[in-house]
Protein backbone atom coordinates (compact mmCIF):
# COMPACT_ATOMS: atom_id res chain seq x y z
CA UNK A 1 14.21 -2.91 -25.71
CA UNK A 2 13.38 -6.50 -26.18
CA UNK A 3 10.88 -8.19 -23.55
CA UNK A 4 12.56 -10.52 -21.36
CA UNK A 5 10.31 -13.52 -20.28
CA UNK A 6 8.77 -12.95 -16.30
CA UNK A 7 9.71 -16.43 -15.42
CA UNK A 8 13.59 -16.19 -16.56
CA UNK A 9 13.59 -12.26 -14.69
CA UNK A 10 12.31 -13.98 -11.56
CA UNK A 11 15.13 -16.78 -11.37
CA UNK A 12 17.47 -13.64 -12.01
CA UNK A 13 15.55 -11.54 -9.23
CA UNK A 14 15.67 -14.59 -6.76
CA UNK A 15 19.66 -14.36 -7.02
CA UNK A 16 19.98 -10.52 -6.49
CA UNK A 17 19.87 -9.11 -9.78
CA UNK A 18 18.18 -5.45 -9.11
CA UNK A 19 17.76 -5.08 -12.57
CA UNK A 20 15.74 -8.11 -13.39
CA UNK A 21 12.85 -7.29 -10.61
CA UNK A 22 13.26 -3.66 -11.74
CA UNK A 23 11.89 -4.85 -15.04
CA UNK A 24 9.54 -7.02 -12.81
CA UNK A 25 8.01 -4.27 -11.36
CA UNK A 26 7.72 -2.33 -14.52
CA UNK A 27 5.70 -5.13 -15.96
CA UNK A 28 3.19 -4.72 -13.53
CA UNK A 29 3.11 -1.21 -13.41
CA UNK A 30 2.19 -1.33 -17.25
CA UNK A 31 0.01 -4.51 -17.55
CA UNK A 32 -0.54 -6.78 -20.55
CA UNK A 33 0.50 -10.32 -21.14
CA UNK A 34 3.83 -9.63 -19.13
CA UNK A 35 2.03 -7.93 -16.02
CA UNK A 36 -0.34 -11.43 -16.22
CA UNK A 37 1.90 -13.64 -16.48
CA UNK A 38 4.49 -11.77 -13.69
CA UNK A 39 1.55 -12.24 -11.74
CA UNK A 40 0.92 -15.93 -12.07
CA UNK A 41 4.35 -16.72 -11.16
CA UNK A 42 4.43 -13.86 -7.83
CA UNK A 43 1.11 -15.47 -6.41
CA UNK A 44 2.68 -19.07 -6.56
CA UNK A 45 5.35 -18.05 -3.82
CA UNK A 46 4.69 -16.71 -0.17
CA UNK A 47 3.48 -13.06 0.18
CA UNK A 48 5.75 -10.50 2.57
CA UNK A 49 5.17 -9.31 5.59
CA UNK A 50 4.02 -5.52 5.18
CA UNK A 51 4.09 -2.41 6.91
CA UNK A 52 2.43 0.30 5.99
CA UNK A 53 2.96 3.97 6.52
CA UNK A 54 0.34 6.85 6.32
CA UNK A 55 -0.44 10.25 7.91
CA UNK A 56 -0.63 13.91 5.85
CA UNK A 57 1.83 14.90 3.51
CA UNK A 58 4.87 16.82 5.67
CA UNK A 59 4.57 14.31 8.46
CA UNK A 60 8.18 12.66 8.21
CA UNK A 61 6.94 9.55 6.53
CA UNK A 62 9.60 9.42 4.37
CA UNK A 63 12.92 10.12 6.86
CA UNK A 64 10.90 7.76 9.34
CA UNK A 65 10.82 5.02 6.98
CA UNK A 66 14.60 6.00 6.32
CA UNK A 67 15.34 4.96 9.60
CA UNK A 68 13.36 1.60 10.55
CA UNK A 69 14.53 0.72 6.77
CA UNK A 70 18.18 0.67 9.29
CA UNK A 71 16.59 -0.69 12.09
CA UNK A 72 14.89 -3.89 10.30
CA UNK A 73 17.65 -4.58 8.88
CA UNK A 74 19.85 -4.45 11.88
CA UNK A 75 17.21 -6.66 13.91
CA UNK A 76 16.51 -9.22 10.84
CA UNK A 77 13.61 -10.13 12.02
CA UNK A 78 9.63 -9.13 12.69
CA UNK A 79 8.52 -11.07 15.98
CA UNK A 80 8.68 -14.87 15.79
CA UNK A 81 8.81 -14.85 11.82
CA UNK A 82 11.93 -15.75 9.67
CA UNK A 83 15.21 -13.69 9.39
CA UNK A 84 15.68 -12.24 6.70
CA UNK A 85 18.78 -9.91 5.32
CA UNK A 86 17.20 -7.93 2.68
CA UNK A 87 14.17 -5.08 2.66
CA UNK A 88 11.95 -3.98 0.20
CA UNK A 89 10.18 -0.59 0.14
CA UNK A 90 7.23 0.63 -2.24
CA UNK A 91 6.61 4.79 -2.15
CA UNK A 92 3.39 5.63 -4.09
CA UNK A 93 3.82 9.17 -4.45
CA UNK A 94 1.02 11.52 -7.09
CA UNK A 95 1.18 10.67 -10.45
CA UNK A 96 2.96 13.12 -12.63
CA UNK A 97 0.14 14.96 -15.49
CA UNK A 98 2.55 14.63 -18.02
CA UNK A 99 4.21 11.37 -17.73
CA UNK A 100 1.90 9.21 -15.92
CA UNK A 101 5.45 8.30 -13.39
CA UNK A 102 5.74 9.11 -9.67
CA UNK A 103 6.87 12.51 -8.92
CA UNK A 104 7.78 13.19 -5.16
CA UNK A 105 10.99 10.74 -5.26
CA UNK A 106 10.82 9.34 -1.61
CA UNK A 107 14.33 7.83 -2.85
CA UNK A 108 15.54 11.18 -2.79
CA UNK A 109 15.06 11.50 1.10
CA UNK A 110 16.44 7.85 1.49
CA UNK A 111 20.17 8.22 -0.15
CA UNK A 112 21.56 6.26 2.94
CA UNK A 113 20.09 3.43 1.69
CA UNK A 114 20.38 4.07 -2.18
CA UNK A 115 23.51 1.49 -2.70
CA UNK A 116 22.80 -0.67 -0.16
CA UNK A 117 22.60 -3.86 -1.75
CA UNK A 118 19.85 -5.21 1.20
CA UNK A 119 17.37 -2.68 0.18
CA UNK A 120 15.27 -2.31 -2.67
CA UNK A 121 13.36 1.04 -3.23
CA UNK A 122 10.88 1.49 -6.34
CA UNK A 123 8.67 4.94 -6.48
CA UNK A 124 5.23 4.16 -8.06
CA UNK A 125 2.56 6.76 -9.74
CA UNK A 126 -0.73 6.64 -8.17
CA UNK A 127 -1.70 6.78 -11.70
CA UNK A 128 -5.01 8.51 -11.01
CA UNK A 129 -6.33 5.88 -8.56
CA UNK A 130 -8.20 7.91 -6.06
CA UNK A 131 -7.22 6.07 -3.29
CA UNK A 132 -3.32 6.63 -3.32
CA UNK A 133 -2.64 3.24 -3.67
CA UNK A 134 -2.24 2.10 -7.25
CA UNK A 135 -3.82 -1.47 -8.15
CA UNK A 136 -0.73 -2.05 -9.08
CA UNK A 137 1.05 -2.18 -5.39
CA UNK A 138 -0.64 -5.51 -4.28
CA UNK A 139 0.77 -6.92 -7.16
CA UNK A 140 4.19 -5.90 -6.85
CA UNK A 141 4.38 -6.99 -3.02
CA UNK A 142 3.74 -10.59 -3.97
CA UNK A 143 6.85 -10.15 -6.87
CA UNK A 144 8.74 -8.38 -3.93
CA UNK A 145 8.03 -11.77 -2.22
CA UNK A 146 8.69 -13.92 -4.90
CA UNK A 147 11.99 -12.40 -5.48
CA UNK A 148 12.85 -13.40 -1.71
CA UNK A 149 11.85 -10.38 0.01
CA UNK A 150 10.19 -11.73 3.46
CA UNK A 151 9.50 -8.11 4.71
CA UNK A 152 8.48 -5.13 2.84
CA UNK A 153 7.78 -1.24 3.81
CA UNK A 154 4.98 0.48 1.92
CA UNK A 155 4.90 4.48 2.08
CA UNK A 156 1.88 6.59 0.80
CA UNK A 157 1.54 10.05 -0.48
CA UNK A 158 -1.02 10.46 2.29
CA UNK A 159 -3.40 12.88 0.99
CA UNK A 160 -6.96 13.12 2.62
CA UNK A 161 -9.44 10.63 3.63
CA UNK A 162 -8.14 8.31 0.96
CA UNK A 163 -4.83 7.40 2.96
CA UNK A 164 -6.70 4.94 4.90
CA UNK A 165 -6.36 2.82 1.69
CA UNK A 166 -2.94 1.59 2.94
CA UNK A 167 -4.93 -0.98 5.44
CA UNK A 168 -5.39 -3.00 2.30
CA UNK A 169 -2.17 -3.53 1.49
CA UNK A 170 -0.47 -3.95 5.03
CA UNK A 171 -0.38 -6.33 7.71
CA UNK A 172 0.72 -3.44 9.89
CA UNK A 173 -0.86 0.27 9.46
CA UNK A 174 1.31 2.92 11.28
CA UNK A 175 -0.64 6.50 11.10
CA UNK A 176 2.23 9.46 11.36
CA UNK A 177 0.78 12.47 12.70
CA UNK A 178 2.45 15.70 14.33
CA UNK A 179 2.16 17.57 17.62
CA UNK A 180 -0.49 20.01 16.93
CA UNK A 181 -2.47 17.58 14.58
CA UNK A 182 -5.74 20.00 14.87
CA UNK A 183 -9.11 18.98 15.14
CA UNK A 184 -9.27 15.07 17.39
CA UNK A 185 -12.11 14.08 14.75
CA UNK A 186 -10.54 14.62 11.83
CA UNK A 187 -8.82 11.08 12.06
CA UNK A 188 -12.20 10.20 12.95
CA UNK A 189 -13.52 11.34 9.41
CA UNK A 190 -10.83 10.03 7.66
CA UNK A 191 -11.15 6.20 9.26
CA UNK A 192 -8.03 6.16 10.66
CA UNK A 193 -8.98 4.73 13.90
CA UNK A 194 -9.91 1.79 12.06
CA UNK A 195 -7.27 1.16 10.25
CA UNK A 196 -4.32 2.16 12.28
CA UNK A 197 -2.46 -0.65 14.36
CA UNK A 198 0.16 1.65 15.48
CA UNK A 199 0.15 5.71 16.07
CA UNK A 200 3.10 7.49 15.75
CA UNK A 201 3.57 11.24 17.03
CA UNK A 202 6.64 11.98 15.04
CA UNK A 203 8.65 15.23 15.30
CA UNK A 204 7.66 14.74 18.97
CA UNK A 205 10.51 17.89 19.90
CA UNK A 206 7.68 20.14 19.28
CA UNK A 207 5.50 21.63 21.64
CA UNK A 208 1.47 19.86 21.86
CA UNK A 209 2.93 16.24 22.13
CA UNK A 210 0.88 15.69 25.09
CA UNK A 211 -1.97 17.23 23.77
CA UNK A 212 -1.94 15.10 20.58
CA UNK A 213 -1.46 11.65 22.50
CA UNK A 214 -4.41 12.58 25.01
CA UNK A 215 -6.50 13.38 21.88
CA UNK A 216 -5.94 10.26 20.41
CA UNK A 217 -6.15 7.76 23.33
CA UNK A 218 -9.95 9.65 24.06
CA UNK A 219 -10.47 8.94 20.26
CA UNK A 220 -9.28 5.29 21.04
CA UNK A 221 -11.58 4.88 24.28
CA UNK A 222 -14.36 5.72 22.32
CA UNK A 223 -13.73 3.88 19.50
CA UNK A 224 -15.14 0.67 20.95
CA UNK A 225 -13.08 -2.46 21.96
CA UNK A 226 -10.98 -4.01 19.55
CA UNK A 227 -8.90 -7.01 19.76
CA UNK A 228 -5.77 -4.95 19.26
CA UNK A 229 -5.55 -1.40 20.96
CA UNK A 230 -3.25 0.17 18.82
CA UNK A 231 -0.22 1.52 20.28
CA UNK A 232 1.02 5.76 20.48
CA UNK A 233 4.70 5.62 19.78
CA UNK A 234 6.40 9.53 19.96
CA UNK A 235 9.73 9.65 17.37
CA UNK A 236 11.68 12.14 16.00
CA UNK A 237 12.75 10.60 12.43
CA UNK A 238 15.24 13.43 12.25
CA UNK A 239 17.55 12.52 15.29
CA UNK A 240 16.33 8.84 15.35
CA UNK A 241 14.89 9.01 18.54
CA UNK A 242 11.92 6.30 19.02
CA UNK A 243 12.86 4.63 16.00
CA UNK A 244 13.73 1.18 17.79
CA UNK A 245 10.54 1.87 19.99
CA UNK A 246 8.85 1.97 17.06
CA UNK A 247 9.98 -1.38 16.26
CA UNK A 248 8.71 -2.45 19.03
CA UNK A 249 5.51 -1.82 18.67
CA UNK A 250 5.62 -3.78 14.58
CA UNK A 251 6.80 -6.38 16.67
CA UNK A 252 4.41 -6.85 18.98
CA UNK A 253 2.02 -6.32 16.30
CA UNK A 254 3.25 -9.36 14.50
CA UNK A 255 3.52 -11.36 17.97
CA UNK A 256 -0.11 -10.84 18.27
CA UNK A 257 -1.07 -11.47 14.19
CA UNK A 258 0.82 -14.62 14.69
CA UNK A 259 -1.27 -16.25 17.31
CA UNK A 260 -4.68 -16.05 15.02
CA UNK A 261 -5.04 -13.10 13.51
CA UNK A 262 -2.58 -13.49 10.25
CA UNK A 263 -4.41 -15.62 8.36
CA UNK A 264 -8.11 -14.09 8.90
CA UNK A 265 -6.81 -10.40 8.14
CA UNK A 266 -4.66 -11.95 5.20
CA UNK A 267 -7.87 -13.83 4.03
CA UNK A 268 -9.93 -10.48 4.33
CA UNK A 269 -6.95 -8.80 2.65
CA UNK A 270 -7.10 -10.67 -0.46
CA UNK A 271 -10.88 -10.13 -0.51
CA UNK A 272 -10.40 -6.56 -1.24
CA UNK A 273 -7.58 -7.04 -4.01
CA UNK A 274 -9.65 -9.24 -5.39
CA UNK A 275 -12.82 -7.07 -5.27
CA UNK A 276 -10.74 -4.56 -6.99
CA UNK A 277 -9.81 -6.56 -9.75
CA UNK A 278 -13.47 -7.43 -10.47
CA UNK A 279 -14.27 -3.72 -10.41
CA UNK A 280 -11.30 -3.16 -12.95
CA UNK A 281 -12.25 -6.14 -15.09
CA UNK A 282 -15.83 -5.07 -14.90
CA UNK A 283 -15.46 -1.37 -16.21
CA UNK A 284 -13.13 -2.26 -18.76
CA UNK A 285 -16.13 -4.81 -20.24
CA UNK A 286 -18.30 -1.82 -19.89
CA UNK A 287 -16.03 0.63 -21.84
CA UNK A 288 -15.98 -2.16 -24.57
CA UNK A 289 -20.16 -2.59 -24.78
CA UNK A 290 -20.61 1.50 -25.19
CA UNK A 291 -18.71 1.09 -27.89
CA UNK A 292 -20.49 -1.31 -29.70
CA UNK A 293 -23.49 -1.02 -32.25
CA UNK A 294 -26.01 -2.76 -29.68
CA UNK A 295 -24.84 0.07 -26.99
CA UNK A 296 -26.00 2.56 -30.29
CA UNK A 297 -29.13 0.41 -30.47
CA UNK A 298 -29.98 1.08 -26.56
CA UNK A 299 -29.52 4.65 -26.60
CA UNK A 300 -31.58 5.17 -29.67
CA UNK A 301 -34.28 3.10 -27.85
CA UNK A 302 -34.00 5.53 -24.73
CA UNK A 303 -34.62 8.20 -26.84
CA UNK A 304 -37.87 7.45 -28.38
CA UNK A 305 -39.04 5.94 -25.25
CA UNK A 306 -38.77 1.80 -25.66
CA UNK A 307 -37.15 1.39 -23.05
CA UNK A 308 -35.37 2.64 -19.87
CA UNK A 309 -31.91 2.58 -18.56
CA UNK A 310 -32.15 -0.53 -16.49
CA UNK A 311 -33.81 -2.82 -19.10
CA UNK A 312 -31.05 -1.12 -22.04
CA UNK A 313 -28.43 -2.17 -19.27
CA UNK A 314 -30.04 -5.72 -18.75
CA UNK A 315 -30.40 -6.74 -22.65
CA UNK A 316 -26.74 -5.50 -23.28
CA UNK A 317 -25.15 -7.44 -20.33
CA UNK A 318 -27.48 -10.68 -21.56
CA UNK A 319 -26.52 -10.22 -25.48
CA UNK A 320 -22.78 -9.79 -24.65
C-alpha cells in the first residue's frame, strides 16, 4: 500500500472520512517520518476533552463505556464546553505475543455503536509498555482532536498498580470497581485515590454495595483535602442504570476544571508526555552508543580496571 501524505489524510479526516484517520492512527501507532509528521500537524489544533476509564479487568469498563458512548452523544455536550455531534473512543487492551496488535477487542462489546457514523472506536496494543497506556495514546488524542473530535473516551486494560497511568492521559479519571472490591487499601497501593476524579461502583445489583462505598469514602477522608473530592457514582452498565448519573458527575467535573483548574492540570499533563518522550528519545541514543566501537572501548577499560562505570558512562555521553 502506498503512503498517503498526513497532511492530505487530515483534510480527509476533518470531513468524516473513517478511513483517512484510520490510517492516521496507524501512523502513530508505527512511528517514523509519518508518525512525526502526523504529529506536527495534531499538536497545531486544540486537544479533546478526555475521559478516562480504569478499574480491574471484569469490572464492566467496557459495557459502561458502551453506554455513556449513548449518553454523550445524546447530551452533546461536557459542562459549559462546546457541542459537539461526534465521539471518539481509544481501548488499549494487552498486546498480542505474536502480532504486536491489541487482543481483547473492546469493539466487540460495543456493536451498538459499530456503524454509527458519530463514533469512532480504534483498539490499541499496549505494545509492552508497562504502564497500559501505550506512548502512542497521547498522540492519537491530539489527531482525534485534530480530526474534529472535541470529546474523547479512553478505556484501559486495567491490570494492577499500573492502571493509574490513565491520569496522564485524561482530564477526567473514573475508577470502576465492584461490590465486594476486597481489601479498602488495595486502591490505596495502587494510587488510585490520587488519581481518580470520579468512583464508580458498577454492577451495583450485587450484594456489598454499601460496604464498598463506606470503604471508599473512609479511604477518601483520610486521604487529605483535595480541591476536588471525587464523587461515588453506583451503575449497573448492564441495565443502564446510573449511566446519566454518571454523567453527571463528568460534568460537574468539567464545571469545576473550567473555572481554573483546566489549564494547570493540562499544563502538568503535557509535562508527563513530554517526560516520556525524553525517556524514549534518551534510551534509543543509548541503544545506539552500546553499539558502537567507543561503547567496546569502555567495557574493555572496565575490565582491566581504567576506569569505572560512571566515568565509561561520562566519556561516552561527552564523545557522542
Amino acid at each position: 500500500m502506498i503512503a498517503r501524505e498526513p497532511d492530505v489524510l487530515l483534510k480527509e479526516a476533518k470531513h468524516g472520512s473513517r478511513t483517512a484517520l484510520a490510517r492516521l492512527l496507524t501512523y502513530v501507532e508505527s512511528g517514523g517520518a509519518q508518525h512525526r509528521a502526523t504529529v506536527s500537524l495534531a499538536y497545531a489544533a486544540p486537544a479533546p476533552f478526555v475521559v478516562g476509564l480504569t478499574g480491574a479487568p471484569g469490572a464492566g469498563k467496557s459495557t459502561l463505556t458502551d453506554r455513556l458512548i449513548t449518553t454523550a452523544l445524546t447530551r452533546g455536550h461536557v459542562g459549559d464546553a462546546e457541542t459537539f455531534d461526534q465521539v471518539g473512543v481509544l481501548c488499549v487492551d494487552p498486546s498480542s505475543p505474536f502480532t504486536g496488535g491489541a487482543i481483547l477487542g473492546d469493539r466487540i462489546r460495543m456493536q451498538d455503536h459499530a456503524t454509527n457514523d458519530h463514533v469512532f472506536i480504534r483498539s490499541m496494543a499496549t505494545r509492552g509498555h508497562l504502564g497500559g497506556l501505550s506512548l502512542a495514546v497521547p498522540d492519537a488524542l491530539r489527531v482525534l482532536g485534530a480530526a474534529n473530535f472535541p470529546f474523547a473516551f479512553v478505556e484501559t486494560v486495567g491490570v494492577g498498580q499500573m492502571e493509574v497511568e490513565i491520569a496522564s492521559a485524561a482530564d477526567t479519571t473514573i475508577v470502576v470497581t465492584n461490590p465486594g472490591w476486597g481489601d479498602s487499601m488495595q486502591a490505596n497501593k495502587a494510587g488510585l485515590l490520587e488519581v481518580a476524579d470520579i468512583f464508580v461502583i458498577n454492577k451495583a445489583d450485587r450484594p456489598g454495595v454499601k460496604e464498598t462505598k463506606r470503604d471508599l469514602e473512609q479511604m477518601l477522608d483520610l486521604g487529605g483535602a483535595r480541591s476536588w473530592r471525587p464523587l461515588i457514582i453506583e451503575t449497573n452498565a448492564t441495565s443502564d442504570e446510573g449511566t446519566e448519573a454518571l454523567f453527571d458527575a463528568i460534568d460537574a467535573h468539567r464545571a469545576f476544571l473550567d473555572k481554573e483548574f483546566l489549564e494547570d492540570a493540562r499544563r502538568l499533563r503535557t509535562r508527563v508526555e513530554l517526560d516520556k518522550v525524553v525517556s524514549v528519545l534518551l534510551r534509543s541514543r543509548v541503544a545506539e552508543l552500546a553499539r558502537g566501537e567507543a561503547y567496546d572501548e569502555q567495557i574493555e577499560a572496565l575490565l582491566n580496571g581504567s576506569t569505572d562505570p560512571y566515568r565509561a558512562a561520562e566519556t561516552l555521553l561527552t564523545d557522542s
